[in-house]
N, C-alpha and C. Protein backbone atom coordinates (compact mmCIF):
# COMPACT_ATOMS: atom_id res chain seq x y z
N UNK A 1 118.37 102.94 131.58
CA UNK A 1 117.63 102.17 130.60
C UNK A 1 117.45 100.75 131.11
N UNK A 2 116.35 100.14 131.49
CA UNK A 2 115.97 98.80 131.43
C UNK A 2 116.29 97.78 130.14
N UNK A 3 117.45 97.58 130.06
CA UNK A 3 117.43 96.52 129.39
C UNK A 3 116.63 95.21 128.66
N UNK A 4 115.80 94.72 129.89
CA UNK A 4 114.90 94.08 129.28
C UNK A 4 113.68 94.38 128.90
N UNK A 5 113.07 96.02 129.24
CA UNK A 5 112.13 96.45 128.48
C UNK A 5 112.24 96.86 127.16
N UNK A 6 113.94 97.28 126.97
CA UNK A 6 114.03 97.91 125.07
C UNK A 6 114.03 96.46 124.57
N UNK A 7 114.46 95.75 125.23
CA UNK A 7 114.92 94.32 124.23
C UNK A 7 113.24 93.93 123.81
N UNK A 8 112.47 93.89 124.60
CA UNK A 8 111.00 93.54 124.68
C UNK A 8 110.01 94.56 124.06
N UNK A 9 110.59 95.91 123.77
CA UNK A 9 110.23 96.63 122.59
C UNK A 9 110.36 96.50 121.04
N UNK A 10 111.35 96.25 121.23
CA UNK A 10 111.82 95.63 120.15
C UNK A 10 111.17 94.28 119.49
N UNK A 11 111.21 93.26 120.29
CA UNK A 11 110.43 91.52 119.91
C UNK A 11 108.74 92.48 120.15
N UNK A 12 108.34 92.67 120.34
CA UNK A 12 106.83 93.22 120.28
C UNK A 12 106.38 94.07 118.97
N UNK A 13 107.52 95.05 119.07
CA UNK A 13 107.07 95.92 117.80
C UNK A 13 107.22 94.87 116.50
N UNK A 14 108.89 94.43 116.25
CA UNK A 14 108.85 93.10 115.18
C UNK A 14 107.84 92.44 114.98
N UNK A 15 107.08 91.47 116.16
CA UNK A 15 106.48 90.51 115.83
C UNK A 15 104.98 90.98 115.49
N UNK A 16 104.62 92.26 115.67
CA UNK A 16 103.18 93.05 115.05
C UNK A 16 103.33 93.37 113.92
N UNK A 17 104.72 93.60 113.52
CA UNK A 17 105.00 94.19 112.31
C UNK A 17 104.96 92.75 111.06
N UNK A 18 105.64 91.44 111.93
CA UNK A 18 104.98 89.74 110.79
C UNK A 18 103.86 89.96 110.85
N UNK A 19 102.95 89.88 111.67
CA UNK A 19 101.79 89.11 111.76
C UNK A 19 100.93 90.30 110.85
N UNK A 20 101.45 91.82 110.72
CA UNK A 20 100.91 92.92 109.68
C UNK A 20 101.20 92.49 108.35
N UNK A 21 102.05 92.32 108.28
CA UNK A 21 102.74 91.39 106.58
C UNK A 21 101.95 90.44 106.01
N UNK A 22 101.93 89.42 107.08
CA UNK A 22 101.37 88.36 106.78
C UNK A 22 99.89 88.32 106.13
N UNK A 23 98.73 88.96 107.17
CA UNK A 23 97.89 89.64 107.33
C UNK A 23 97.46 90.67 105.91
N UNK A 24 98.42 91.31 105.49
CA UNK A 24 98.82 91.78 104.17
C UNK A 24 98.47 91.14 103.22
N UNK A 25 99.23 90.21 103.11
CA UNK A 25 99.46 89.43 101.96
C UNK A 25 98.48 88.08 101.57
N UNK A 26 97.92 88.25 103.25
CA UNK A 26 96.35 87.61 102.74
C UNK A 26 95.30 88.45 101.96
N UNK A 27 95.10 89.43 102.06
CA UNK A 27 94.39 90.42 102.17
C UNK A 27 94.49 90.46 100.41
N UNK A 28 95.90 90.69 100.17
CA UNK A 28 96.52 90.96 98.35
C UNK A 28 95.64 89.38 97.97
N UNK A 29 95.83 88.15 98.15
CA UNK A 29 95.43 86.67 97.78
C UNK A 29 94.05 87.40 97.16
N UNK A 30 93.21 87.98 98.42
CA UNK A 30 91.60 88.13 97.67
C UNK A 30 91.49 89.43 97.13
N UNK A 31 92.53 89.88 96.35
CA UNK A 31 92.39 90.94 96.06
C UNK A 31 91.85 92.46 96.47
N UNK A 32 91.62 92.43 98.03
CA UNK A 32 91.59 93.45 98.66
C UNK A 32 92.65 94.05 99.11
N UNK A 33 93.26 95.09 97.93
CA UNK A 33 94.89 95.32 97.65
C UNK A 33 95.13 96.52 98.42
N UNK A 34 93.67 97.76 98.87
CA UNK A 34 93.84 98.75 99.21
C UNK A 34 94.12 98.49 101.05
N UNK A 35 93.01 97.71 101.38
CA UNK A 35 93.69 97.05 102.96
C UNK A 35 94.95 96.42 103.57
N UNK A 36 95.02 95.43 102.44
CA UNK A 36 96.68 95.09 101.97
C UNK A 36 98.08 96.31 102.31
N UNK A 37 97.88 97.32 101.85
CA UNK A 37 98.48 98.61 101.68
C UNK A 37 98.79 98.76 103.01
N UNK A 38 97.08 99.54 103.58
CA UNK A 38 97.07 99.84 105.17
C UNK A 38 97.48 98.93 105.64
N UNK A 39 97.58 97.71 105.34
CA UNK A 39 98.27 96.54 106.79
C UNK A 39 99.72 97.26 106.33
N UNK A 40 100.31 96.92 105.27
CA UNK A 40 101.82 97.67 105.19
C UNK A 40 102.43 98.36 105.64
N UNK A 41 101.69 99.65 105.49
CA UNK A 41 101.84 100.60 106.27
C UNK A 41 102.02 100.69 107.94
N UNK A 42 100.92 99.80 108.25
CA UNK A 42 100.91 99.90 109.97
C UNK A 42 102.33 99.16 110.37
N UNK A 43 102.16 98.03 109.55
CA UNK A 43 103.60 97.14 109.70
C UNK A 43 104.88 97.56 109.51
N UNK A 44 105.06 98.93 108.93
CA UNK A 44 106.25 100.13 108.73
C UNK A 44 106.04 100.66 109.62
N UNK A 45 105.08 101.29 110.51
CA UNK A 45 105.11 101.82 111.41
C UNK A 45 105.78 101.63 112.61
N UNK A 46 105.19 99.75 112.88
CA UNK A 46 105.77 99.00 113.62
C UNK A 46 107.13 98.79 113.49
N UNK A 47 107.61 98.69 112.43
CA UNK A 47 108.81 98.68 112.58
C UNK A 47 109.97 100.26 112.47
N UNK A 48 109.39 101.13 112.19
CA UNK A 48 110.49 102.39 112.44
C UNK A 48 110.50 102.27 114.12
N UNK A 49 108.98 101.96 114.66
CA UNK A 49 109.43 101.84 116.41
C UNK A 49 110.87 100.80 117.19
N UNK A 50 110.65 99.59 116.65
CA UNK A 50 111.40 98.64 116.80
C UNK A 50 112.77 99.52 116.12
N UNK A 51 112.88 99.96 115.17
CA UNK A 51 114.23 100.46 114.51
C UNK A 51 114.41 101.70 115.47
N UNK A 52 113.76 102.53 116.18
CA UNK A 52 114.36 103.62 116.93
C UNK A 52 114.96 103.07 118.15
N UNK A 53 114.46 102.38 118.87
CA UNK A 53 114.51 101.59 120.20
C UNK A 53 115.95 100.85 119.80
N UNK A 54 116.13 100.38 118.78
CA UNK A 54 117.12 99.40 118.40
C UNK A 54 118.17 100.66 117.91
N UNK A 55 117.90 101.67 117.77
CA UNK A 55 119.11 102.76 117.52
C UNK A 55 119.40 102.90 118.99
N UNK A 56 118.19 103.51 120.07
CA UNK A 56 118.60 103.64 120.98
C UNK A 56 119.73 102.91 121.86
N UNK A 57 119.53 101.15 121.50
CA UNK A 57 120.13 100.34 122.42
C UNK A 57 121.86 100.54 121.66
N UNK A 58 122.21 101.00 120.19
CA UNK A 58 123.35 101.32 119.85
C UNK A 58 123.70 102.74 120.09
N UNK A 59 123.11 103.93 120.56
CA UNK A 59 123.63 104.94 120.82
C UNK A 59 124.38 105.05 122.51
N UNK A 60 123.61 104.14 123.53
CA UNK A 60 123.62 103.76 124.83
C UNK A 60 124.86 102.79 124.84
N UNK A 61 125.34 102.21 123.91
CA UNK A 61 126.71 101.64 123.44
C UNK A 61 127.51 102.30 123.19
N UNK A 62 127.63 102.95 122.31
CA UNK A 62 128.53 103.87 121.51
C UNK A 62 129.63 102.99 120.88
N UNK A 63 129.45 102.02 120.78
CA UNK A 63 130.80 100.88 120.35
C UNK A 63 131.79 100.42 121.31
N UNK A 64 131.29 100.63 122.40
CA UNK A 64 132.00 99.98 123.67
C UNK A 64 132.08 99.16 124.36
N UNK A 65 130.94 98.55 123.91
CA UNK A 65 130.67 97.01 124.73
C UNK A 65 129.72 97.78 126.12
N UNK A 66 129.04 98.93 126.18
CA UNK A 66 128.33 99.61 127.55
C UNK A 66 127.17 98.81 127.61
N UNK A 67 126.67 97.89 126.55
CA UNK A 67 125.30 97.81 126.73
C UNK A 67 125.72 96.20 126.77
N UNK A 68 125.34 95.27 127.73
CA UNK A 68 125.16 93.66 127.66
C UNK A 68 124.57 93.14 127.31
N UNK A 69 124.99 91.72 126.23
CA UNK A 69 124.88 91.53 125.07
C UNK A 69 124.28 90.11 125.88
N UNK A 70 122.85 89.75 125.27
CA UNK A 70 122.30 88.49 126.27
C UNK A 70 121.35 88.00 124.71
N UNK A 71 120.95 86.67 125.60
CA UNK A 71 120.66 85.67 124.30
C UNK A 71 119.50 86.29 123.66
N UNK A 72 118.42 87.33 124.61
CA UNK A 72 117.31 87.90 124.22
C UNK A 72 117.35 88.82 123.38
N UNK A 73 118.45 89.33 123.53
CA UNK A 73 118.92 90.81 122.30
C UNK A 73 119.03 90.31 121.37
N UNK A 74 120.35 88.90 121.24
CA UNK A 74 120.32 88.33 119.72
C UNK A 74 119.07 87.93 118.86
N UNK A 75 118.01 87.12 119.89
CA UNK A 75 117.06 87.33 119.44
C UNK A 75 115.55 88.18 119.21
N UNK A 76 115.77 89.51 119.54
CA UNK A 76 115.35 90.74 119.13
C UNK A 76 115.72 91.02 118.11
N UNK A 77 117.14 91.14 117.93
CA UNK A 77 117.69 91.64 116.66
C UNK A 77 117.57 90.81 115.44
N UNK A 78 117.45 89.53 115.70
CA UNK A 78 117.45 88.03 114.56
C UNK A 78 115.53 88.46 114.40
N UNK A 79 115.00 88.72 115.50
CA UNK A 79 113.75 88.96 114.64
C UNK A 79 113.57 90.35 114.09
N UNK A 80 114.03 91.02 114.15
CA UNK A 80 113.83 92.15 113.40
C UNK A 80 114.19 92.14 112.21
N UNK A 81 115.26 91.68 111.94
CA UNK A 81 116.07 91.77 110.91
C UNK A 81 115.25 90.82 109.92
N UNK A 82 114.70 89.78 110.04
CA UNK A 82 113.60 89.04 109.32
C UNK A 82 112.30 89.47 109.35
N UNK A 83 111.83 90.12 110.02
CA UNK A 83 110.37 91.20 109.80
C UNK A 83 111.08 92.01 108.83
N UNK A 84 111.67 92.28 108.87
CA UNK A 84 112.27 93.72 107.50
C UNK A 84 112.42 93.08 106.29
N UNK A 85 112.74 92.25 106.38
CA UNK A 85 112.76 91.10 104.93
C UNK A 85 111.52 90.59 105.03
N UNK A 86 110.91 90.13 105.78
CA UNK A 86 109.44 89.79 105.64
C UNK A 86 108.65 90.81 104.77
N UNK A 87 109.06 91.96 105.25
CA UNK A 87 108.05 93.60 104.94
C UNK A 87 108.18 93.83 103.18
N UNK A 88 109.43 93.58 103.71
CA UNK A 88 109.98 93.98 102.09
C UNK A 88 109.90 93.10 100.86
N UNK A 89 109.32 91.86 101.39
CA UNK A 89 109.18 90.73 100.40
C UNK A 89 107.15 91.15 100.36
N UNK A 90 107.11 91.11 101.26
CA UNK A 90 105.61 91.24 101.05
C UNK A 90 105.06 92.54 100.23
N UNK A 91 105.75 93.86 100.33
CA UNK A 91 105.62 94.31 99.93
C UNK A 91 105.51 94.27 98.31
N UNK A 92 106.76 94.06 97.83
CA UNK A 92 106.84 93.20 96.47
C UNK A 92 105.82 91.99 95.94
N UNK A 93 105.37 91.25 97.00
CA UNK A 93 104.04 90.32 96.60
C UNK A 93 102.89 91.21 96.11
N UNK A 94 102.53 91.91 96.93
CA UNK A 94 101.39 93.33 97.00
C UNK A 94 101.45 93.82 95.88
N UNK A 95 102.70 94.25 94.71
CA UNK A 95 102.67 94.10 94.32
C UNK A 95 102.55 94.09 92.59
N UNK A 96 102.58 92.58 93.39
CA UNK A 96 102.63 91.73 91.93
C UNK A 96 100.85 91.23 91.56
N UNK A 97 100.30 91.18 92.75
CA UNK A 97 98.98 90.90 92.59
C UNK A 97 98.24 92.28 91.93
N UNK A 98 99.04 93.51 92.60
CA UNK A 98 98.44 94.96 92.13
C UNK A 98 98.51 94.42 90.34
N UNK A 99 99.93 94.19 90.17
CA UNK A 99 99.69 94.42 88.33
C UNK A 99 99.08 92.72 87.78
N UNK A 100 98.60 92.31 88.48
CA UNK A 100 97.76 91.13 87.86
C UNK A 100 96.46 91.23 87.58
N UNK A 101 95.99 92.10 88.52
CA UNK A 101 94.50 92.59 88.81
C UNK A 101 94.62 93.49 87.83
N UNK A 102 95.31 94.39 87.09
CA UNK A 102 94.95 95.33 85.87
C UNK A 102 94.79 94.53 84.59
C-alpha cells in the first residue's frame, strides 16, 4: 500500500465531498431543493469512498502501530471528520428550507 496515495484519497474524496455540501446548500438558499438533494447525495458518495480507504488504512494496522502515522494522515483524518459534520449539518439546513418552502 502506498501510503501517500490512500492518505491523498482520502483529502480528495473529503474535500469534493465540502465543496458538494457547500454547493448544496447554495442551491437550498434559491430554493432549488431537488439539486440540493443530488449535490448530497454525490457528497455521500464521496465520502463512503474516503470512509472505505480510511477503513482500509485501519485494517492494514490492525491496532499495531503497522501503518505510520505522519502529519498528512492527521490531516486527512481532521478533514474528514469535518466534511461529515459539514454533510450532516447541511443536510439538516436542506432541510429546513424543504419545510419553509411548504
Amino acid at each position: 500500500m502506498d501510503q501517500e496515495a490512500v492518505v491523498m484519497e482520502i483529502i480528495v474524496n473529503a474535500g469534493e465531498a465540502r465543496s458538494l455540501c457547500f454547493e448544496a446548500l447554495a442551491k437550498a438558499k434559491k430554493q432549488e431543493l431537488e439539486q440540493a438533494r443530488e449535490l448530497l447525495q454525490q457528497a455521500k458518495d464521496c465520502l463512503n469512498r474516503a470512509h472505505l480507504t480510511q477503513t482500509q488504512l485501519i485494517e492494514a494496522d490492525q491496532g499495531e502501530g503497522k501503518v505510520k502515522m505522519t502529519l498528512v494522515m492527521v490531516h486527512a483524518q481532521d478533514h474528514l471528520m469535518t466534511t461529515i459534520l459539514a454533510h450532516e449539518l447541511t443536510n439538516e439546513m436542506v432541510s429546513m428550507y424543504e419545510n419553509m418552502s411548504k
